[in-house]
Protein backbone atom coordinates (compact mmCIF):
# COMPACT_ATOMS: atom_id res chain seq x y z
CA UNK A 1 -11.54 20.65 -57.27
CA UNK A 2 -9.04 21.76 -60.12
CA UNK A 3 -9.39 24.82 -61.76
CA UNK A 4 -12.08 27.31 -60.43
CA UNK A 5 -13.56 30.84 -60.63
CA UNK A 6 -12.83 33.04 -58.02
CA UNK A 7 -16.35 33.68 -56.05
CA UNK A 8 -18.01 30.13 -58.14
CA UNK A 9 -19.28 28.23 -54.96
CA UNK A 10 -18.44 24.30 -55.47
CA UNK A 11 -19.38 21.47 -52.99
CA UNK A 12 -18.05 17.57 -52.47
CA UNK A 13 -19.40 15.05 -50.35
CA UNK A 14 -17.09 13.02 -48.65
CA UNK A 15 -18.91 9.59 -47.71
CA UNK A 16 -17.07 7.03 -45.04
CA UNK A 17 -17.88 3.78 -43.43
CA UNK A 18 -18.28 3.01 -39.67
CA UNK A 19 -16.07 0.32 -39.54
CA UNK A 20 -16.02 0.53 -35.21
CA UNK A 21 -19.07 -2.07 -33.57
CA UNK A 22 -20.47 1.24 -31.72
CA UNK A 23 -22.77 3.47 -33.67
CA UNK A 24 -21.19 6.87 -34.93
CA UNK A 25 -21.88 10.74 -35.57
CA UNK A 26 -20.04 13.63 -36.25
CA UNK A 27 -19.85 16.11 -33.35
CA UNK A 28 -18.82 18.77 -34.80
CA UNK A 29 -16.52 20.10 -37.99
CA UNK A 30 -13.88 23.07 -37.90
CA UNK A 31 -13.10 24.08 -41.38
CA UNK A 32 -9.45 25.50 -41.43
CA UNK A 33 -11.35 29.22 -43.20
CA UNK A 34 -14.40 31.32 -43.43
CA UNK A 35 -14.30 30.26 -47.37
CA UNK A 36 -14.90 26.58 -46.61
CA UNK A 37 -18.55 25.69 -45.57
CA UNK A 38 -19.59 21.78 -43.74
CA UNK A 39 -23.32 20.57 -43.65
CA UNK A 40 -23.17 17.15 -42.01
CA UNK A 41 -26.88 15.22 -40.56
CA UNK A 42 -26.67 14.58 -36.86
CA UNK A 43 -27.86 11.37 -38.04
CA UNK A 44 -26.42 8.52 -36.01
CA UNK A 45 -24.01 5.73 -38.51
CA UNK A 46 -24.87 2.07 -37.60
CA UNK A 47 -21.51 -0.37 -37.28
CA UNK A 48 -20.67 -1.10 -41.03
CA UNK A 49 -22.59 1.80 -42.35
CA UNK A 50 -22.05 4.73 -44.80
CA UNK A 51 -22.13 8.38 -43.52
CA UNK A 52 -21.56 11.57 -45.60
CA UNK A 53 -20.31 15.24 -44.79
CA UNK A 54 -21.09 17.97 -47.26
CA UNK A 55 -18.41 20.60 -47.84
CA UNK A 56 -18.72 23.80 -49.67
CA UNK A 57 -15.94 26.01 -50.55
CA UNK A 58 -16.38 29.94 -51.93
CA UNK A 59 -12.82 31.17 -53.21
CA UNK A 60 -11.87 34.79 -52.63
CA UNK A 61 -9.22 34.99 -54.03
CA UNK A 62 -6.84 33.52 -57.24
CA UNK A 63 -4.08 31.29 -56.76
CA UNK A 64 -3.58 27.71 -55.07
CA UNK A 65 -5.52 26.40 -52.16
CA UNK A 66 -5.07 23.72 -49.68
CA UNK A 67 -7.99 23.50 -46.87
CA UNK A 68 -7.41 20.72 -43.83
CA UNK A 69 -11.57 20.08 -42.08
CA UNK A 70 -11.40 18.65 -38.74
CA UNK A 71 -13.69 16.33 -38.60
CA UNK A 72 -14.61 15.22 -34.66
CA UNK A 73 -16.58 11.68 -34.16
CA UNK A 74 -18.34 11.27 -30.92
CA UNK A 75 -16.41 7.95 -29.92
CA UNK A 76 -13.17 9.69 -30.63
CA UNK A 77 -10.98 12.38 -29.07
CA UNK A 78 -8.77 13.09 -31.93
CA UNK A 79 -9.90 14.66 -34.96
CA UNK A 80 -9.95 12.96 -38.64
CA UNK A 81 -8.48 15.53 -41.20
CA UNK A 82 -10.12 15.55 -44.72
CA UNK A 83 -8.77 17.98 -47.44
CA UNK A 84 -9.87 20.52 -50.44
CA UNK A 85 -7.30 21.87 -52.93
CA UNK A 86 -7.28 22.71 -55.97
CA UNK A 87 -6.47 26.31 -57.97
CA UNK A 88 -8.48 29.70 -58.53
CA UNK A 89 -7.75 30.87 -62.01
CA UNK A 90 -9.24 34.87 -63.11
């Protein structure tokens, strides 16, 4: 995100392909803190497909960040990790 405003919401969309032959969806997401915020469709993603996965983060506080999102597919037991970072300036 770069440079932000302590208390400015942002948001990113992270898009990604289903590259398996089986049909995806996201199960569920576990942001790594109460400041980070996921809105994902329960839309299912077609082999060869685009999907998306809305995150919003609120900083409390200044100073650098680093937030991991676990990101669980339904054909998958492991999590994917996506991350946010950037720095809360005054």
């Amino acid at each position: 995100f770069g440079d932000l405003h302590s208390m400015d919401e942002v948001s990113i969309d992270f898009h990604f392909r289903n590259i398996s032959p089986d049909t995806l969806s996201i199960d569920a997401v576990r942001p790594g803190c109460g400041c980070t915020i996921p809105d994902w469709s329960d839309d299912v993603i077609p082999p060869d497909s685009i999907g998306s996965l809305k995150v919003f983060f609120v900083p409390k506080g200044p100073g650098y960040f680093n937030e991991k999102i676990r990101v669980f597919f339904n054909s998958q037991r492991k999590s994917e990790k996506i991350y946010i970072e950037g720095y809360v300036v005054e």
